[in-house]
Protein backbone atom coordinates (compact mmCIF):
# COMPACT_ATOMS: atom_id res chain seq x y z
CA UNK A 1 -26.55 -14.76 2.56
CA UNK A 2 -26.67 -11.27 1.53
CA UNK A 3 -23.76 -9.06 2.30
CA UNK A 4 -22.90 -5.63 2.28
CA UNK A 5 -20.11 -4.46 0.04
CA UNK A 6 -18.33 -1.53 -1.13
CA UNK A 7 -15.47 -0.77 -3.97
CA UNK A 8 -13.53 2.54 -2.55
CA UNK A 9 -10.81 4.26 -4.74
CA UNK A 10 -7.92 5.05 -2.61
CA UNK A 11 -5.48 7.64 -3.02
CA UNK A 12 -7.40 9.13 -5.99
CA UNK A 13 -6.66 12.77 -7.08
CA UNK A 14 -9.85 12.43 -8.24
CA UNK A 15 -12.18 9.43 -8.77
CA UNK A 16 -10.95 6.41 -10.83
CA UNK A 17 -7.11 7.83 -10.49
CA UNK A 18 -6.69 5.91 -7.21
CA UNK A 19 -6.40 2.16 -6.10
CA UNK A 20 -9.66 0.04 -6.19
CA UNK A 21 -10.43 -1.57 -3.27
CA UNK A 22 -13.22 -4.35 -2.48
CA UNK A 23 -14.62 -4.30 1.04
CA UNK A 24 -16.97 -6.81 2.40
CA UNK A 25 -18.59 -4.95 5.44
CA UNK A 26 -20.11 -8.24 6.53
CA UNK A 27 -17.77 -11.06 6.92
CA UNK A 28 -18.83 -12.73 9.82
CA UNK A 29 -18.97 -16.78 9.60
CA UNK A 30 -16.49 -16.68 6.31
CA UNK A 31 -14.00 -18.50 6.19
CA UNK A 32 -10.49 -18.06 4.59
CA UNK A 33 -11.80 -20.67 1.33
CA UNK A 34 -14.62 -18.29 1.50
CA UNK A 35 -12.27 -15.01 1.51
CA UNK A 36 -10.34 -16.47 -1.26
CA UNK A 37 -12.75 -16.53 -3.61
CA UNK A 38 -14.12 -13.80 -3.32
CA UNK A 39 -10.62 -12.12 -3.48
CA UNK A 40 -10.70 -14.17 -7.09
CA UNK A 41 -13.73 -13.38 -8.40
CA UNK A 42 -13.14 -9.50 -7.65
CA UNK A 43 -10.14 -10.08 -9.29
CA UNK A 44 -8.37 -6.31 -8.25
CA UNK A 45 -5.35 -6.53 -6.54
CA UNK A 46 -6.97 -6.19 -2.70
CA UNK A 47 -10.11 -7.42 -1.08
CA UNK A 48 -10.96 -6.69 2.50
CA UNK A 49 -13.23 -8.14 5.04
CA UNK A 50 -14.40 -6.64 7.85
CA UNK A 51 -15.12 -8.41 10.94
CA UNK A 52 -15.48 -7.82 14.95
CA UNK A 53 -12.61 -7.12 16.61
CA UNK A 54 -10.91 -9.69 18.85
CA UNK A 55 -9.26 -7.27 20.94
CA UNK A 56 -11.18 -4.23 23.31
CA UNK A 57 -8.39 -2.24 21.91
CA UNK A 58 -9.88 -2.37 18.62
CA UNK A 59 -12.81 -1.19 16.89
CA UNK A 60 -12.98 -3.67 13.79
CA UNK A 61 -10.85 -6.33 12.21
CA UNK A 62 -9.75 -6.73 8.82
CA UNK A 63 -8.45 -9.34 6.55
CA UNK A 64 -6.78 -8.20 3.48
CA UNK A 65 -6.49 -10.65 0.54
CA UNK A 66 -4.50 -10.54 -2.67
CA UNK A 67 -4.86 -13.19 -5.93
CA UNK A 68 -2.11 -15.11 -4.37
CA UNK A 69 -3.03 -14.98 -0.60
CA UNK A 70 -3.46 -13.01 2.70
CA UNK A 71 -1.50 -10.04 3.56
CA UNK A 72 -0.91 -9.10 7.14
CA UNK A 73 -1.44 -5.17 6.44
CA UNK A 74 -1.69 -3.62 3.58
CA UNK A 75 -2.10 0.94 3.22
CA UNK A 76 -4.54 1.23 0.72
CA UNK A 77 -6.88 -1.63 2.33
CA UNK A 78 -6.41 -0.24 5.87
CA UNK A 79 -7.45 3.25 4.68
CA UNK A 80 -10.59 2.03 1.92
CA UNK A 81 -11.88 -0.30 5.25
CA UNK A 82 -11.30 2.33 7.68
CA UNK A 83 -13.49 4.61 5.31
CA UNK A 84 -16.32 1.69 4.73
CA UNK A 85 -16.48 1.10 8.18
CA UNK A 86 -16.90 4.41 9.01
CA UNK A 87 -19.38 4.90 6.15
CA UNK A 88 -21.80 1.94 6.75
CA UNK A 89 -21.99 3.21 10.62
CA UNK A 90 -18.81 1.89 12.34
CA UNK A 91 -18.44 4.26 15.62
CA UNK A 92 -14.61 4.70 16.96
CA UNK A 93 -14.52 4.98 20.46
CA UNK A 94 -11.34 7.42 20.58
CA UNK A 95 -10.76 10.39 18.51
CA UNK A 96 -8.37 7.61 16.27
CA UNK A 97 -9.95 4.10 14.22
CA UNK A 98 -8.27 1.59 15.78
CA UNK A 99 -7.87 -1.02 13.09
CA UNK A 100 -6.90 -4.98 14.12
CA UNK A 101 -5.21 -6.74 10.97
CA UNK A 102 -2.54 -9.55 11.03
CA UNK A 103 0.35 -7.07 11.61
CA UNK A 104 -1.68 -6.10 15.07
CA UNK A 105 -3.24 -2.94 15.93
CA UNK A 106 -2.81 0.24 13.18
CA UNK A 107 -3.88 3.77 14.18
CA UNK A 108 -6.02 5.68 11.67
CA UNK A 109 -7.01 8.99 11.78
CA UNK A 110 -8.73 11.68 10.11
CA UNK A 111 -5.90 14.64 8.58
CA UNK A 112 -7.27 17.56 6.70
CA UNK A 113 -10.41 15.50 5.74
CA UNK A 114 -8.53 12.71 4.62
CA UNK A 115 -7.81 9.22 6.54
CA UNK A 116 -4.06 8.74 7.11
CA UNK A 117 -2.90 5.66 9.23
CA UNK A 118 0.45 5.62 11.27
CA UNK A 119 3.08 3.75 8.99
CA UNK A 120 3.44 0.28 11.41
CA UNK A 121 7.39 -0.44 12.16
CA UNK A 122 9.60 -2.54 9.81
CA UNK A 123 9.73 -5.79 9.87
CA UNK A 124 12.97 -6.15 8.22
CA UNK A 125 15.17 -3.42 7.16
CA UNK A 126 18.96 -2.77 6.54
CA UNK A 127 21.14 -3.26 3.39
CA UNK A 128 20.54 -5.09 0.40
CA UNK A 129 22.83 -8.13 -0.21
CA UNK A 130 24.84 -6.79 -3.57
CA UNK A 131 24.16 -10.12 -5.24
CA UNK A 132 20.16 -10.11 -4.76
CA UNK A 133 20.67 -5.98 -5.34
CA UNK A 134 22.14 -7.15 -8.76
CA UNK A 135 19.19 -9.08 -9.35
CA UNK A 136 16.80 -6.91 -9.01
CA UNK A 137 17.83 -4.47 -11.27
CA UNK A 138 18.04 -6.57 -13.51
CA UNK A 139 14.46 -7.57 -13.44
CA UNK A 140 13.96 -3.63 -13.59
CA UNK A 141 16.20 -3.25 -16.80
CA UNK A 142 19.05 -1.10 -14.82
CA UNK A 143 22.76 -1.39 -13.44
CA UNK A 144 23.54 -1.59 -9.90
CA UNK A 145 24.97 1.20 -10.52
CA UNK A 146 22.30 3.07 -11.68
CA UNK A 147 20.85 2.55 -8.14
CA UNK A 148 21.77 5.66 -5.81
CA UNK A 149 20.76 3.40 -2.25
CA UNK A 150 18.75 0.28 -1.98
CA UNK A 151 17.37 -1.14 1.48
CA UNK A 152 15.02 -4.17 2.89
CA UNK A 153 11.87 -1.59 3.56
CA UNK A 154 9.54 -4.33 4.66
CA UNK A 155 6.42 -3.64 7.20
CA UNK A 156 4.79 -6.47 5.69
CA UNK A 157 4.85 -7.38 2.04
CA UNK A 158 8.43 -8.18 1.50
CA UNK A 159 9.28 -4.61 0.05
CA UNK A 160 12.89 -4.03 -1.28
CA UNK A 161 13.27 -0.46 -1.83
CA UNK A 162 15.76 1.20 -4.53
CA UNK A 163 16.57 4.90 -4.64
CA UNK A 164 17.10 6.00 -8.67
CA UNK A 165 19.08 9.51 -9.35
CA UNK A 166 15.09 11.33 -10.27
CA UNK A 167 11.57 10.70 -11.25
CA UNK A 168 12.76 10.52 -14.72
CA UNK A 169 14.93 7.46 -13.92
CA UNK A 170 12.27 5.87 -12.30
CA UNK A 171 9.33 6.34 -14.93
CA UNK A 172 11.63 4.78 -17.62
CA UNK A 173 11.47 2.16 -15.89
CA UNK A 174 10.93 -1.01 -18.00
CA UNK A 175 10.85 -4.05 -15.63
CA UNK A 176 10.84 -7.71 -16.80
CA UNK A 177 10.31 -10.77 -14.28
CA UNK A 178 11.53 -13.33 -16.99
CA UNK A 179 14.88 -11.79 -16.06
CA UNK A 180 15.03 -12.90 -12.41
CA UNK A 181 16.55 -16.10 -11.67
CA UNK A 182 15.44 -17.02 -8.21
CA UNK A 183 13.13 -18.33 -7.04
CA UNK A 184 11.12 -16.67 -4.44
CA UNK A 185 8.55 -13.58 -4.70
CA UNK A 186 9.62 -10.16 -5.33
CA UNK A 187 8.05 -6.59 -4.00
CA UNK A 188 10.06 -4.02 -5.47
CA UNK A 189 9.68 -0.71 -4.87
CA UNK A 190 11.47 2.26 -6.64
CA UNK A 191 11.51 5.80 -5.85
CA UNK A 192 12.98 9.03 -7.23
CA UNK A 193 13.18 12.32 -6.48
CA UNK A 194 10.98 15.03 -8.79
CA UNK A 195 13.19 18.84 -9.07
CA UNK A 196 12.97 21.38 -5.99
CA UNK A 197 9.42 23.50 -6.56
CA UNK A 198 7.29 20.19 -8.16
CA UNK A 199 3.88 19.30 -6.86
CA UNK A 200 5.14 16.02 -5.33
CA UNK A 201 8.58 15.88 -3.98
CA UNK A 202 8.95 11.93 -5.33
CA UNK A 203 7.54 9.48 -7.68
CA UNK A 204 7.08 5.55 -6.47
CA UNK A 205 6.78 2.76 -8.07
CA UNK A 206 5.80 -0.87 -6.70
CA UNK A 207 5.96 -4.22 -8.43
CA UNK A 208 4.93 -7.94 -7.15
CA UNK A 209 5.16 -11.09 -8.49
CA UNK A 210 1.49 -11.88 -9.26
CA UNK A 211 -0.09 -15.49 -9.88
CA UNK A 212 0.43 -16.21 -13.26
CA UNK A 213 4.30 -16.11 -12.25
CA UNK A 214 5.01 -12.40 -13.62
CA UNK A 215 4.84 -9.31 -12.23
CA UNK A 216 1.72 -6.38 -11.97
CA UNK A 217 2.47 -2.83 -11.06
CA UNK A 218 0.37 -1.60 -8.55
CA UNK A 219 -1.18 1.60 -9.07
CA UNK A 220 -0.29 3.15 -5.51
CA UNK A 221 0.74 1.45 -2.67
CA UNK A 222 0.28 3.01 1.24
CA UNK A 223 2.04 0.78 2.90
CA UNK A 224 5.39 1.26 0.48
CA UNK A 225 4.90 4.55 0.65
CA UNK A 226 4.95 4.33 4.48
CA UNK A 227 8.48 2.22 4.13
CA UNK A 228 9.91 4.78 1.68
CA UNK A 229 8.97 8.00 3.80
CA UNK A 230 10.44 6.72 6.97
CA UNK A 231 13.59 5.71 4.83
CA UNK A 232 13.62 8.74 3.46
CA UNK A 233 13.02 11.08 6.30
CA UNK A 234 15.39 8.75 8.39
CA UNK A 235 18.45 9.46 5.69
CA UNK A 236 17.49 13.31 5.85
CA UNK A 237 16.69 13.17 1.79
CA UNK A 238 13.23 14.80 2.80
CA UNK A 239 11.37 16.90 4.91
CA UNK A 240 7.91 16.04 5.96
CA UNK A 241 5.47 17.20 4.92
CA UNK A 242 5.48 16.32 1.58
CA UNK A 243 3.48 14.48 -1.34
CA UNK A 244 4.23 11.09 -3.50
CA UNK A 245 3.22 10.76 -6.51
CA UNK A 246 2.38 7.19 -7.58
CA UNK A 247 0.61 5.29 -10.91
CA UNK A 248 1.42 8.18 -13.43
CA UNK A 249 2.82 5.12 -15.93
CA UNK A 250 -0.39 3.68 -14.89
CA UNK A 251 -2.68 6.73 -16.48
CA UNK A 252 -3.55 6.69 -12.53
CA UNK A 253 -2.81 10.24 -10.44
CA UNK A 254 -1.81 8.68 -6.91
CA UNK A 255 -1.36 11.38 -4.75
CA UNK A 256 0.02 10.36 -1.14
CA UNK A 257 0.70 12.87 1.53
CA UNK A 258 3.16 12.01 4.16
CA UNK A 259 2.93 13.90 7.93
CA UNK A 260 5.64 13.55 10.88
CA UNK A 261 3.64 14.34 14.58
CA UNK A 262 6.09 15.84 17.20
CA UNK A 263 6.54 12.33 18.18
CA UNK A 264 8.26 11.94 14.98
CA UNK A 265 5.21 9.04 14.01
CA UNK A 266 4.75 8.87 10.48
CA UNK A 267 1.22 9.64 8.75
CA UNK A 268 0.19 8.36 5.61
CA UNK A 269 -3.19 9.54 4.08
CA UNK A 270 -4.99 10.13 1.20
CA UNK A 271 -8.44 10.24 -0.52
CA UNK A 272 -10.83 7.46 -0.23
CA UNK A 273 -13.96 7.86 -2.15
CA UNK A 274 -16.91 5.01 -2.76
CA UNK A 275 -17.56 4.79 -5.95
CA UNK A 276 -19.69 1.59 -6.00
CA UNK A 277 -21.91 0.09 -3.31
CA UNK A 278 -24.69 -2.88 -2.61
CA UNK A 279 -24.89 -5.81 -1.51
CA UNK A 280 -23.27 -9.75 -3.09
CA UNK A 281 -25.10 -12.71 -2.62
CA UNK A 282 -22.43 -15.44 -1.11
């Protein structure tokens, strides 16, 4: 069956700075095997798959995959399929997308001609036990003591978050997952502040364990950078608005901008651009 399909770079300065994104606009009557493969043979770190929504509070579903299985939400895949939804004819019914994804129902709407989608609520947060803290940066090739704060930051993916003393500290960074010895998967993100007057107020980093049993960076990541700004914002190290700059190790030039509504809800947004569109044969 033909299918449409779309590959959207997210979070871009420009085109090809961003994170690639696959989006199958039509997924109806595939299944998760189906999904999977797909996810494979793309072979970038997200594939999404757009499909009715099963709730009248929504306007479309999506199903985000990664190499090494399904994600309940995901930022850079909720913004690239709000944008191919939108671009291949998809009509919201409120002033705001309503997205429906495993994590439930995410808001997205349109900021300064950008998409930015409310950052969802954390699963998990609090400390960091100092033993699995000790871990970590080890994996990352620091001290604990090198780490500034550290905190579970996950709306999602599992993120642990770590707070270096700058930018600097954090784009030194030279991680290595042979070091780790546990046994479960890691998402690690780092962060670090850039000097008062700087384009971007912070630079992020985000690792994962990936299926060949190391670990990828990911060029820039929406939904940590939803964790980090309301960790940051909660702690009073920032002020929103403000920009993140993510995948400069990368040769990438993420560029995330972070808004706080009187409501004190969260907005994360950026650029989404199709650079690539037709149809796959499945």
């Amino acid at each position: 069956m033909i299918r449409r399909f779309q590959m959207v770079d997210v979070f871009g300065s420009a085109p090809l700075y961003g994170n690639p994104l696959a989006v199958v606009v039509d997924s109806e009557n595939l299944d998760t095997d189906d999904m999977e493969r797909i996810t494979r043979w793309m072979n970038l770190s997200e594939t999404a798959f757009l499909l009715p929504p099963t709730t009248t509070e929504a306007d479309y579903r999506v199903r985000i995959f990664t190499l090494v299985g399904e994600l309940p939400f995901a930022g850079h895949p909720t913004l690239g399929s709000c944008h191919s939804w939108l671009a291949t004819g998809g009509e919201p019914r409120s002033e705001a997308v309503i997205q429906e994804c495993g994590a439930g129902l995410v808001a997205v709407r349109r900021d300064d001609g950008r998409l930015a989608f409310a950052a969802p609520p954390l699963l998990r947060a609090g400390p960091v036990d100092p033993d699995f803290l000790a871990q970590v940066s080890s994996v990352l090739g620091i001290s604990p003591d090198q780490v500034v704060d550290s905190r579970w930051v996950d709306n999602g993916p599992g993120w642990v978050g770590l707070l270096l003393e700058d930018s600097e500290s954090v784009l030194a960074l030279e991680p290595d997952f042979s070091r780790f010895e546990g046994d479960v998967e890691l998402d690690i993100g780092v962060v670090g502040a850039y000097p008062g007057g700087a384009e971007c107020a912070y630079e992020v980093r985000a690792f994962f364990t990936n299926d060949r049993g190391g670990m990828t960076e990911d060029p820039v990541t929406g939904s940590l950078n939803a964790s980090v700004a309301q960790w940051m914002i909660e702690t009073g190290r920032v002020v929103a608005p403000y920009v993140a700059s993510q995948g400069t190790r990368l040769g990438r030039a993420g560029r995330v901008t972070i808004r706080q509504d009187d409501k004190d809800q969260v907005w994360i947004g950026g650029n989404s651009v199709t650079l690539v569109e037709g149809t796959i044969d499945i």
